[in-house]
Protein backbone atom coordinates (compact mmCIF):
# COMPACT_ATOMS: atom_id res chain seq x y z
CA UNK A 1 22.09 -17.72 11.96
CA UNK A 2 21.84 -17.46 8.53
CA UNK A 3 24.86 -16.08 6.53
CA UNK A 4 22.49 -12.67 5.47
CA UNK A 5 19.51 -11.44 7.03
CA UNK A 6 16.61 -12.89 5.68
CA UNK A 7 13.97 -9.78 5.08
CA UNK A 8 10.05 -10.98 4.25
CA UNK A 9 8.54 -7.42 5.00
CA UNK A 10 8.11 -6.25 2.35
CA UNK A 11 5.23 -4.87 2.89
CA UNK A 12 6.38 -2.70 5.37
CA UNK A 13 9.08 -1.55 3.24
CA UNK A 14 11.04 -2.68 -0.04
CA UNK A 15 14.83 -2.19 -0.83
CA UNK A 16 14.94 0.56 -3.14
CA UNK A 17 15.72 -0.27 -6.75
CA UNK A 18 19.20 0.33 -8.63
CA UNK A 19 17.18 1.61 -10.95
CA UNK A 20 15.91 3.78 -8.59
CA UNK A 21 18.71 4.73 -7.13
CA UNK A 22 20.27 5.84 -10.79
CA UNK A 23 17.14 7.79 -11.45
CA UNK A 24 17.37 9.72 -8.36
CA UNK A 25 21.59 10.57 -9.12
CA UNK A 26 20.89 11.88 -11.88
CA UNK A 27 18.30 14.11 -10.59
CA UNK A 28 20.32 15.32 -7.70
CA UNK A 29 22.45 16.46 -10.41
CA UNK A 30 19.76 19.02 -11.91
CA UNK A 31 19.59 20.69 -8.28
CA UNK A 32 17.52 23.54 -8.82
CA UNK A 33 13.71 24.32 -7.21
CA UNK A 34 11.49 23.48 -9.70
CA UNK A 35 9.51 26.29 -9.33
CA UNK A 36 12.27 28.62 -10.09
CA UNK A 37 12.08 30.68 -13.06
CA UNK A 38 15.53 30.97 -14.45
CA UNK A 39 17.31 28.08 -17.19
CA UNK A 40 18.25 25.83 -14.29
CA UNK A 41 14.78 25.97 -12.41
CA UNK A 42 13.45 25.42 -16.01
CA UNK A 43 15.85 22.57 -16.24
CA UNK A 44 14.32 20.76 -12.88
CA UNK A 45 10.63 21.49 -14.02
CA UNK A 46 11.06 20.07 -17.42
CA UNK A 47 12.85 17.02 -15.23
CA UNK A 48 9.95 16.74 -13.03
CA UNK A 49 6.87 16.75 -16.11
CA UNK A 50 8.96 13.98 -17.45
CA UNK A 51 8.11 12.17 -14.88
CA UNK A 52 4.52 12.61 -14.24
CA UNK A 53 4.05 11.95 -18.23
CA UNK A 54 6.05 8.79 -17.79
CA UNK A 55 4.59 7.88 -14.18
CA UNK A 56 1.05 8.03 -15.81
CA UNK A 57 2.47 5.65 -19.13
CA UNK A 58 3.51 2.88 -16.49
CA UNK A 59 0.20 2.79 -14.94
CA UNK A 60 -2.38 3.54 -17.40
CA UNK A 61 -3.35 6.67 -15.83
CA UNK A 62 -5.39 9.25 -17.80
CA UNK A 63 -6.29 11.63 -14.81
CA UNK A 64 -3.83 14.35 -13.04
CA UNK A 65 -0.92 13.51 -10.63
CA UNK A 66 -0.19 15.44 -7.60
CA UNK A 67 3.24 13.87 -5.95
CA UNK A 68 3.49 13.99 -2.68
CA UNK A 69 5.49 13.38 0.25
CA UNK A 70 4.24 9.53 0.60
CA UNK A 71 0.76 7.62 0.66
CA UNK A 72 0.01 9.54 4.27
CA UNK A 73 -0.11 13.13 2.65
CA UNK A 74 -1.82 11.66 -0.35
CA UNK A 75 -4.47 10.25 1.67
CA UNK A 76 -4.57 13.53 3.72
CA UNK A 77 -5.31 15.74 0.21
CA UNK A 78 -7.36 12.99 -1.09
CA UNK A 79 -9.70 12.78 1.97
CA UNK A 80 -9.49 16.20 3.85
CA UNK A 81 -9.81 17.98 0.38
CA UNK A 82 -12.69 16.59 -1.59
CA UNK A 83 -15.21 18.42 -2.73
CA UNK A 84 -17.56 15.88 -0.93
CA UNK A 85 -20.63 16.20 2.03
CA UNK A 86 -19.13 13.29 3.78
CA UNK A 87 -16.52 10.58 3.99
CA UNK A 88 -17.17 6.63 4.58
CA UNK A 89 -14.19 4.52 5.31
CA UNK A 90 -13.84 0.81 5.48
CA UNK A 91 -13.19 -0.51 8.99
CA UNK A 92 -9.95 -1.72 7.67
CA UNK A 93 -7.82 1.03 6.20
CA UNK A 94 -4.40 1.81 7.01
CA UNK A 95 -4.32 4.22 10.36
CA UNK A 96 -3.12 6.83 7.69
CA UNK A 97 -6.47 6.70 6.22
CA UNK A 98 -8.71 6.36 9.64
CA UNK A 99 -6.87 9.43 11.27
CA UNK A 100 -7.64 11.60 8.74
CA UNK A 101 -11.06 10.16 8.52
CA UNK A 102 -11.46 10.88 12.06
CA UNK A 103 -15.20 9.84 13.33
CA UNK A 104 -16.39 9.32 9.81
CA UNK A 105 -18.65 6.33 9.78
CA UNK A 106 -16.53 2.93 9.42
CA UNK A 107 -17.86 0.40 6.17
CA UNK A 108 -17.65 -2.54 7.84
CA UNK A 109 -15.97 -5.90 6.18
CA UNK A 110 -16.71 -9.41 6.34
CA UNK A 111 -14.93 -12.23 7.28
CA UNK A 112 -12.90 -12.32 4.24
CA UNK A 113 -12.17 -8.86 5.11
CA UNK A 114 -14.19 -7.47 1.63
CA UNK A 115 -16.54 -4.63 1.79
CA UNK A 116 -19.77 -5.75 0.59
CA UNK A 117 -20.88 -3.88 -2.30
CA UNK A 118 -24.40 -3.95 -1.75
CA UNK A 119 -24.33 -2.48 1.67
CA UNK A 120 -22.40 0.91 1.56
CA UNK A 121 -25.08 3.50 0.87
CA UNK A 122 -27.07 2.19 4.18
CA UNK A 123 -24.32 3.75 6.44
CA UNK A 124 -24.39 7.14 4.16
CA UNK A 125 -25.80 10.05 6.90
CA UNK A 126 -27.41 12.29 3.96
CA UNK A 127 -28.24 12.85 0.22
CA UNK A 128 -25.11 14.60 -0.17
CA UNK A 129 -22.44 13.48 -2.70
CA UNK A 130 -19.89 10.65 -0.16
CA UNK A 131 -16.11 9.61 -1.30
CA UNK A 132 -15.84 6.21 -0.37
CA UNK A 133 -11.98 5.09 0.69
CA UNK A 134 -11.12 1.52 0.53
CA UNK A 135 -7.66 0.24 0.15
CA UNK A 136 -7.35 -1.85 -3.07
CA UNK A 137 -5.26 -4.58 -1.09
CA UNK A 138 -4.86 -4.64 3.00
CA UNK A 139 -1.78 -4.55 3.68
CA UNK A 140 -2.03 -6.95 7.14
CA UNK A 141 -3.78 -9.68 5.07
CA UNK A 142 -2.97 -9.39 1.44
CA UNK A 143 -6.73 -9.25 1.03
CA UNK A 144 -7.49 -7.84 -2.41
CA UNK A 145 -11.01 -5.98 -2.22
CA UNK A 146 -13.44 -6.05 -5.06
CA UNK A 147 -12.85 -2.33 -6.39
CA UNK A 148 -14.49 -2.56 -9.75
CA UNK A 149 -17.97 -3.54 -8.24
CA UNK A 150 -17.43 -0.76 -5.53
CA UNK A 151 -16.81 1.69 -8.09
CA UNK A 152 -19.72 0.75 -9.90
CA UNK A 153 -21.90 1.13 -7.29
CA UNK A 154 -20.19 3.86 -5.40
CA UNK A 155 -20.72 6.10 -9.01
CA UNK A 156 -24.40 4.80 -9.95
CA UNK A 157 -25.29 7.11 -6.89
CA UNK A 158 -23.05 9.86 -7.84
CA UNK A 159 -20.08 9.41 -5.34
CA UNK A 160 -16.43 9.06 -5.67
CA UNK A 161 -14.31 6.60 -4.29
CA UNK A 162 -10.15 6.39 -3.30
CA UNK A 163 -8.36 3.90 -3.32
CA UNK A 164 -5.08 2.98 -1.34
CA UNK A 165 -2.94 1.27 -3.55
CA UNK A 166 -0.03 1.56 -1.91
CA UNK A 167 0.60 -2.15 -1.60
CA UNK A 168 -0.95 -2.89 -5.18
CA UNK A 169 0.29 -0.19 -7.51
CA UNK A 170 3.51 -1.29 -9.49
CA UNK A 171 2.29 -5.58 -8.70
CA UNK A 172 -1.12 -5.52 -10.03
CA UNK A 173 -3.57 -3.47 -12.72
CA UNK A 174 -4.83 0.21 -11.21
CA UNK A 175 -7.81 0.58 -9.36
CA UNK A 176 -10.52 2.23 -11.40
CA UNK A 177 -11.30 4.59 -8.77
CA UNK A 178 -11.49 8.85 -8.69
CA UNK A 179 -8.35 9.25 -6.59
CA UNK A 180 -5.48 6.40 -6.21
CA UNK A 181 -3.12 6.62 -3.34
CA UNK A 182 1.12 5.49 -3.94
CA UNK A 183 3.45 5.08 -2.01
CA UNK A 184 6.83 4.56 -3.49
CA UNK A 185 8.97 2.49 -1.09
CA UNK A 186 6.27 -0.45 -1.39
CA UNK A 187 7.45 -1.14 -4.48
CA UNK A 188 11.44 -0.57 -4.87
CA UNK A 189 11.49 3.42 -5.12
CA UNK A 190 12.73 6.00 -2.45
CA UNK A 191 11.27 6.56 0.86
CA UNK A 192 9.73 9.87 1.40
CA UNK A 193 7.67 10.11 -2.00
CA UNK A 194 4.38 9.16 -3.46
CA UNK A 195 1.50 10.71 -5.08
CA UNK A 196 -2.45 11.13 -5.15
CA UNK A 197 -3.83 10.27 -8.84
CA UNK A 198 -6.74 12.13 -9.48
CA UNK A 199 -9.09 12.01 -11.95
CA UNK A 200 -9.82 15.91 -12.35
CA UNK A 201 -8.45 18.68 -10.66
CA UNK A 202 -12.10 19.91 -9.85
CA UNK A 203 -12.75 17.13 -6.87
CA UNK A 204 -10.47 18.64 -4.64
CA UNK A 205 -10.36 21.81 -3.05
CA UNK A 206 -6.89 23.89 -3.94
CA UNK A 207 -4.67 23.77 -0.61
CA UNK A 208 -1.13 24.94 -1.17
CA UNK A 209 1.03 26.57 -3.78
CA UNK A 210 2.49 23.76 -5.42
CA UNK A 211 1.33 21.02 -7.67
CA UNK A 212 -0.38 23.13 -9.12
CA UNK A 213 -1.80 24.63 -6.57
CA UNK A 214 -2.96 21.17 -4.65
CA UNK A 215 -0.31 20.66 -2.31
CA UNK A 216 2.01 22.80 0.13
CA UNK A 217 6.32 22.68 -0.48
CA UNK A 218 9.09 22.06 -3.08
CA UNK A 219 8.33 19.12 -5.04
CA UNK A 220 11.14 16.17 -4.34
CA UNK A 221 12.29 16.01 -7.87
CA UNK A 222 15.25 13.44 -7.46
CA UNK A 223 12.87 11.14 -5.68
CA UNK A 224 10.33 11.39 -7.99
CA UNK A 225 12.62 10.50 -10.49
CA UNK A 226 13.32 7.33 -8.73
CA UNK A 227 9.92 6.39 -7.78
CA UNK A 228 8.65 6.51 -11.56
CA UNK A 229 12.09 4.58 -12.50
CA UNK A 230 10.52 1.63 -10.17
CA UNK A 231 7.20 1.78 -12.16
CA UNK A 232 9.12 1.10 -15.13
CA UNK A 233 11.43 -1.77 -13.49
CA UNK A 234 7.85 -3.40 -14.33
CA UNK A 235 6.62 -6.29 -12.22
CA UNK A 236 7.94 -9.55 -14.28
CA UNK A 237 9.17 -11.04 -10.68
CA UNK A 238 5.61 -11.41 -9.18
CA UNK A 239 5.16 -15.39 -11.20
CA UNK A 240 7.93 -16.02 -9.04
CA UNK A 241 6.86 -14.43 -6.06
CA UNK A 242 3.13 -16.07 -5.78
CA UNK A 243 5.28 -19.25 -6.06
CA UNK A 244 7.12 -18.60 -3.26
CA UNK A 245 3.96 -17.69 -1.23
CA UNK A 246 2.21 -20.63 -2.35
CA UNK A 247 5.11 -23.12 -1.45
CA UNK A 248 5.52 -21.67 1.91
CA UNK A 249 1.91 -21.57 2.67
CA UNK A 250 1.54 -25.18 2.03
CA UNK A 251 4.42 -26.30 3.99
CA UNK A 252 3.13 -24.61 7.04
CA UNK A 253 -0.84 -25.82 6.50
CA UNK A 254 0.61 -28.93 6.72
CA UNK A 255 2.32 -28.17 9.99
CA UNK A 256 -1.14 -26.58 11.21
CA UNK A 257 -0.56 -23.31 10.40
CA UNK A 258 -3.86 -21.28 9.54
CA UNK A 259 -3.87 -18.81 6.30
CA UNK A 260 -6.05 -15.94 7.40
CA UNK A 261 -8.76 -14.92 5.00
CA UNK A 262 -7.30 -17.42 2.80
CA UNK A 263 -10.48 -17.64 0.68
CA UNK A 264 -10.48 -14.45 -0.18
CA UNK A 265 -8.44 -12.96 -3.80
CA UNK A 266 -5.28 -12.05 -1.96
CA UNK A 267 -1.87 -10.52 -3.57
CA UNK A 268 0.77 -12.18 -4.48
CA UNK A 269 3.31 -11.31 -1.85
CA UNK A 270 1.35 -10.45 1.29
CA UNK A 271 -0.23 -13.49 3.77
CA UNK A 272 -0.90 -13.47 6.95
CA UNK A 273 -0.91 -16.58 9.06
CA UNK A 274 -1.97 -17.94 12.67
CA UNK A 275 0.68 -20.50 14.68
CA UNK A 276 -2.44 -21.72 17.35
CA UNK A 277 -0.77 -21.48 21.00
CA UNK A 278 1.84 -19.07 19.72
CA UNK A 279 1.79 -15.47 20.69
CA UNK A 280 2.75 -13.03 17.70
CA UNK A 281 5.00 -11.06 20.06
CA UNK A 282 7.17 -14.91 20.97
CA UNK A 283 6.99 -15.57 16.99
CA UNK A 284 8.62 -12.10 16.26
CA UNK A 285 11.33 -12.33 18.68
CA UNK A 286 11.81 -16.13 17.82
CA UNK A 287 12.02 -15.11 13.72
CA UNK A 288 14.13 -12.23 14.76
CA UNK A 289 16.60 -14.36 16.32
CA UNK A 290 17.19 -16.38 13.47
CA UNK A 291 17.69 -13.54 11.48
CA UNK A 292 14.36 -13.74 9.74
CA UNK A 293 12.48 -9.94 9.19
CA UNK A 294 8.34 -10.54 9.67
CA UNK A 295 5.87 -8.07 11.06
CA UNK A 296 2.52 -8.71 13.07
CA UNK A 297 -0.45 -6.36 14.24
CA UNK A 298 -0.59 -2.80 12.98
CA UNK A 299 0.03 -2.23 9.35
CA UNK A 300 3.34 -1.21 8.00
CA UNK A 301 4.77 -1.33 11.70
CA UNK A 302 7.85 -4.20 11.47
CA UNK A 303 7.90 -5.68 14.97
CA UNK A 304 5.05 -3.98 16.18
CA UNK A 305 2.59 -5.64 18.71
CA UNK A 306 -0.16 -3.02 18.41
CA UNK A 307 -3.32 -4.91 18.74
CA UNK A 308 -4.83 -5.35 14.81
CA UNK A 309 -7.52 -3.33 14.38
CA UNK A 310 -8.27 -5.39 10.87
CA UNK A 311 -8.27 -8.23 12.62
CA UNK A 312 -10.41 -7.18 14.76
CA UNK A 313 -12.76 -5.65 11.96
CA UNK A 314 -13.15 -8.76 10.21
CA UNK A 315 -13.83 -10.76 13.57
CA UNK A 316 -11.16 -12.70 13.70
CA UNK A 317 -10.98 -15.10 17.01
CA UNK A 318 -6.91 -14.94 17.20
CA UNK A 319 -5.78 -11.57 16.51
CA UNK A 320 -2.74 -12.34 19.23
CA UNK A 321 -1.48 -15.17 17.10
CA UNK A 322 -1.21 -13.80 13.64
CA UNK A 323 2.38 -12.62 11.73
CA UNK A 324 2.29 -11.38 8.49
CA UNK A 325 5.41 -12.43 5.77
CA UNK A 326 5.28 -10.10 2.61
CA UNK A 327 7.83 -11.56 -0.33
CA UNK A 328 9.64 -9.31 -2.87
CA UNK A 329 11.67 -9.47 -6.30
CA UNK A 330 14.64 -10.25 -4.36
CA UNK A 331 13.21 -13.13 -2.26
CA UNK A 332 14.62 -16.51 -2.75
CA UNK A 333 13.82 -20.09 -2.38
CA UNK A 334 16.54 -20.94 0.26
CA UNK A 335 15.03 -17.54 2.34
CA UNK A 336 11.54 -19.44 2.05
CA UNK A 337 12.83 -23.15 2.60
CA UNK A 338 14.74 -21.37 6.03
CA UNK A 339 11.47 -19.49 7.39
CA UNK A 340 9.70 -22.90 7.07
CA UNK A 341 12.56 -24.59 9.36
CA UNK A 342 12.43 -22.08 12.01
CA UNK A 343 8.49 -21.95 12.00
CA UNK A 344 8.71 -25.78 12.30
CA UNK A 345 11.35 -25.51 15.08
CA UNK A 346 8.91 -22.39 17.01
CA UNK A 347 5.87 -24.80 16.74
CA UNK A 348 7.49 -27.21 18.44
């Protein structure tokens, strides 16, 4: 047993920032609902439009920014809100995304587990304007989709398109897309916050009495304070990271591990791979023994064995096989050098 746990999930969830964790003291400190009217409501308001000016510097973002309680209720505004006839949804979106989709037809993906931009209008039921979600990088397979020739198609017929970018926001550029999903804890700010980036007030239909006037409750000031404060952290650790990655995903090839999608643009700190003859559910218990965090099958669900259902979009013959490993700032070489002895030791 190592002398520390050994945590490659990040994916799931990262450690939260000291930066973070600064931000969001000092904003405990200026307690008062934003939405109040007297000095220290005024105070917390003034706090909180800080931080959407600086959250939109550290990404580039010229639309508006709705925070939210997390990537699920930004999804749930995005999608349930838009001023749209009809929703497609790639057939490998976070559950998040398909729930709220509900039995809105699926885009399907390829091997590589990419949405083909050439085939999304055939599976459109009408004329009617369509938002298009597809999740800028899965977050099962590290598979980064081709957003910029999406968008371009997606908008020559006069649609919109949202992106999840939970996993790629604060690690790679911004999706040029209508609406961007965050989620904060992907990428070393507090649980419990995110936001929906869109690009005009006007796509979405008004649906509470905050946020002006685009989402229900008390905004989460403190935490937004610390989930902008991770923005600006920046991302000079990711070199580093795709190192890692790449080191550990040759040592196991060699071993006869098998990279899924591994032809396919994938992020720097998300991989999935297949052990052949090894369950996911023995590999999990086997890595958790030896003090080593990984996750396999549904998204975002550490230790989960819910069957994949991106695997199984992107036809995958050994969905039953595959664990992912996601790598953070904090992620060393030793950590990498360890999950590569007990993988060795599990294969047998």
């Amino acid at each position: 047993m190592p002398s520390r746990p050994i945590y490659l999930d990040h994916a799931a969830t990262t450690p939260l920032l000291p930066e973070a964790m600064a931000a969001m003291e000092a904003g405990w400190r200026v307690w008062a609902n934003p939405s109040s009217p007297h000095a220290a409501g005024r105070a917390a308001r003034a706090a909180l439009e800080d931080a959407r000016a600086r959250l939109k510097a550290a990404l580039g973002w010229r639309g508006e920014v709705i925070f939210t309680s997390g990537a699920s209720e930004a999804l749930a505004i995005g999608i349930g809100r838009a001023k749209v006839g009809q929703v497609l949804v790639s057939a490998v979106e976070h559950d998040a995304a398909l729930r709220v989709a509900g039995t809105a037809p699926r885009l399907p993906v390829g091997a590589d587990g990419r949405v083909d931009p050439n085939g999304t209008e055939r599976y459109m039921s009408g004329t009617d304007r369509a938002l298009y979600v597809v999740q800028q990088v899965n977050s099962e397979t590290g598979v980064i989709q081709d957003i910029a020739a999406l968008a371009d198609r997606v908008r020559s017929g006069g649609h919109l398109l949202l992106c999840d970018a939970a996993q790629g926001a604060g690690k790679i550029d911004l999706p040029d897309a209508d609406m961007v999903v965050l989620s904060a804890h992907k990428f070393g700010g507090p649980v419990g916050v995110g936001a929906l980036l869109v690009r005009d007030y006007g796509l979405l239909e008004p649906s509470g009495g905050q946020e002006r006037g685009y989402r229900g409750g008390t905004e989460a000031m403190p935490l937004v304070l610390g989930m902008v404060a991770a923005l600006e952290a920046g991302n000079g650790w990711l070199k580093r990271a795709l190192g890692f990655r790449e080191s550990l995903t040759n040592q196991i090839v060699d071993m006869g591990a098998e990279i899924v999608a591994g032809d396919a643009p994938r992020s720097p700190t998300i991989a999935a791979y297949r052990m052949p003859g090894k369950s996911s559910a023995a590999q999990l218990i086997r890595f958790d023994g030896a003090g080593i965090a990984v996750s396999a099958g549904s998204a975002c669900s550490s230790g989960s064995l819910k069957a994949s259902h991106v695997l199984t979009a992107m036809g995958y013959a050994h969905p039953g096989e595959v664990i992912r490993v996601s790598i953070g700032r904090e992620t060393t070489e030793a950590e990498i050098a360890r999950f590569v002895e007990v993988w060795k030791d599990i294969r047998g």
